[in-house]
Protein backbone atom coordinates (compact mmCIF):
# COMPACT_ATOMS: atom_id res chain seq x y z
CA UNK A 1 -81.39 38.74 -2.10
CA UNK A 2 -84.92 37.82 -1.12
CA UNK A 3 -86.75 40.59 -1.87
CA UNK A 4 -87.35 43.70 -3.76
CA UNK A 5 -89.91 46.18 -2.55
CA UNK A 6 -91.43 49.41 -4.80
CA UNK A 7 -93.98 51.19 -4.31
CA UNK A 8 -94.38 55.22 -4.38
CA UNK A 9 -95.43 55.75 -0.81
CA UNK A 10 -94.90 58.98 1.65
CA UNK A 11 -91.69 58.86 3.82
CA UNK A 12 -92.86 57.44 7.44
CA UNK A 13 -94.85 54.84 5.38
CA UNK A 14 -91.57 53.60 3.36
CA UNK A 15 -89.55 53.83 7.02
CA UNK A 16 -91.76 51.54 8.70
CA UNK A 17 -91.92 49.46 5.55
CA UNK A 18 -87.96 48.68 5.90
CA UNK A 19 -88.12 48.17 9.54
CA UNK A 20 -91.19 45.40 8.71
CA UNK A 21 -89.80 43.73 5.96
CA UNK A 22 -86.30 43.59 7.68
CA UNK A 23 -87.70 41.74 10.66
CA UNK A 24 -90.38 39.96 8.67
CA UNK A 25 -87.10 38.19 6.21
CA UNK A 26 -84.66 38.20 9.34
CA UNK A 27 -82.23 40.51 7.19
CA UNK A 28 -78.72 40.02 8.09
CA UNK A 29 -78.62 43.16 5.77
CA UNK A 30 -80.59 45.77 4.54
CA UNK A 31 -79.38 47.80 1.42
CA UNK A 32 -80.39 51.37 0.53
CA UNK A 33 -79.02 53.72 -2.22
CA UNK A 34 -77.07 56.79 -0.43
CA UNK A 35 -79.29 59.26 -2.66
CA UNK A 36 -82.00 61.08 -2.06
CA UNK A 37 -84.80 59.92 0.65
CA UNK A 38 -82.09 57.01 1.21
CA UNK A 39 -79.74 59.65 2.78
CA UNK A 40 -82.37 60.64 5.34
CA UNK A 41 -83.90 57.42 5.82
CA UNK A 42 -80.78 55.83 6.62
CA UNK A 43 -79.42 58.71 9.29
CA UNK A 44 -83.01 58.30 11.23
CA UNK A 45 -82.60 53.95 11.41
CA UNK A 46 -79.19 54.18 12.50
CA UNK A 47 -80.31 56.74 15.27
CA UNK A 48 -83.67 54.77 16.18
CA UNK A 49 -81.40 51.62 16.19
CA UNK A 50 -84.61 49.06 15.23
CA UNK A 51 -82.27 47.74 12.69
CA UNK A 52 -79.29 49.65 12.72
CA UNK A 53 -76.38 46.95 12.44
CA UNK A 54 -78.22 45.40 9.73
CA UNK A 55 -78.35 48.84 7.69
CA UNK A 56 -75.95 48.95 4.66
CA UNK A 57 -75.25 52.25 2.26
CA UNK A 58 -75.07 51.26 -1.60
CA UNK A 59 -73.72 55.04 -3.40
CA UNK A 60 -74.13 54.04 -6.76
CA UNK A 61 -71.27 55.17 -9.33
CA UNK A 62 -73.48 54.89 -12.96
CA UNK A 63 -77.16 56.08 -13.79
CA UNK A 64 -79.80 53.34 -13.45
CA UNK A 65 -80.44 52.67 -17.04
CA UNK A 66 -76.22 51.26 -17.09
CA UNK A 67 -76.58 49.26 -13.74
CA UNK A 68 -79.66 47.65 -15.28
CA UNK A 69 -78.11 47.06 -18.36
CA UNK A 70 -74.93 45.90 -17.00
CA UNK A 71 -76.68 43.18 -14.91
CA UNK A 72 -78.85 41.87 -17.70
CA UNK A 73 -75.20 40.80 -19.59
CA UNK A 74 -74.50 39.27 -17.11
CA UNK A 75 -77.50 36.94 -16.90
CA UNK A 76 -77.22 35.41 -20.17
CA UNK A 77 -80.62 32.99 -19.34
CA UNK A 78 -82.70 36.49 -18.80
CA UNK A 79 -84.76 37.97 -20.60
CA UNK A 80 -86.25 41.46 -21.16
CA UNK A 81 -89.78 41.92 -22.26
CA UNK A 82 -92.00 44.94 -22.06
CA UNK A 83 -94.95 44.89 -19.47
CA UNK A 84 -97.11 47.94 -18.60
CA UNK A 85 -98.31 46.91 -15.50
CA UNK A 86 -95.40 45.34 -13.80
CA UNK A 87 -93.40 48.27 -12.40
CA UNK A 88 -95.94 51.06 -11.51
CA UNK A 89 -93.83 52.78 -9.84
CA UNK A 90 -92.00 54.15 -12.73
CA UNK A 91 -93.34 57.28 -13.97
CA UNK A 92 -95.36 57.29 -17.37
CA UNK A 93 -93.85 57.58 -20.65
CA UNK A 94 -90.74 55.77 -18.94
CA UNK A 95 -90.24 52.53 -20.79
CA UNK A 96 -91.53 49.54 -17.81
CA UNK A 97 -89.32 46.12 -18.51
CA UNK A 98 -89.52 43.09 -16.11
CA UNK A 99 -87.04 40.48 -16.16
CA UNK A 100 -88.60 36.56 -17.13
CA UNK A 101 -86.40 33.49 -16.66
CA UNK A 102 -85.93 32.22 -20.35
CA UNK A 103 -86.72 28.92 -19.78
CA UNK A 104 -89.95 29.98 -17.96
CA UNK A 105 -92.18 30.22 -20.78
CA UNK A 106 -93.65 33.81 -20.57
């Protein structure tokens, strides 16, 4: 994996987004969750074909909160700390984490 994008942004803005940074990594693949705008945004690539063969449906089978925690046991040398500002995305009130290496110093 090379790169994970968030941001809130409106629908055409997060399609060309996918197309950019899919040609900008030269993605062999390109994952998006089956759920919500996923669904939709996936239908319309495959149909525009800009990166269709690339295009790869994750349908997730647990809430967020267990695939987060179920990757964090598995990298022993993370670490969670807190850190308002790091994930903006996530709504308010939400508890924001960010993941430091634990030999990084941070």
């Amino acid at each position: 994996m090379l790169d994970v994008f968030r941001q809130t942004m409106n629908y055409g803005d997060l399609k060309r987004r996918v197309i950019h940074m899919a040609r900008l990594w030269g993605a062999d693949r390109v994952i998006i969750e089956n759920a919500a705008s996923g669904i939709m945004l996936l239908r319309e690539l495959r149909q525009e074909r800009a990166i269709a063969g690339k295009l790869r449906s994750f349908v997730p089978k647990v809430d967020k909160e267990l695939r987060f925690e179920t990757q964090i046991a598995r990298r022993p040398m993370m670490r969670i700390r807190v850190v308002p500002s790091a994930l903006p995305h996530i709504p308010s009130g939400r508890a924001r984490t960010a993941m430091t290496r634990a030999d990084s110093g941070s």
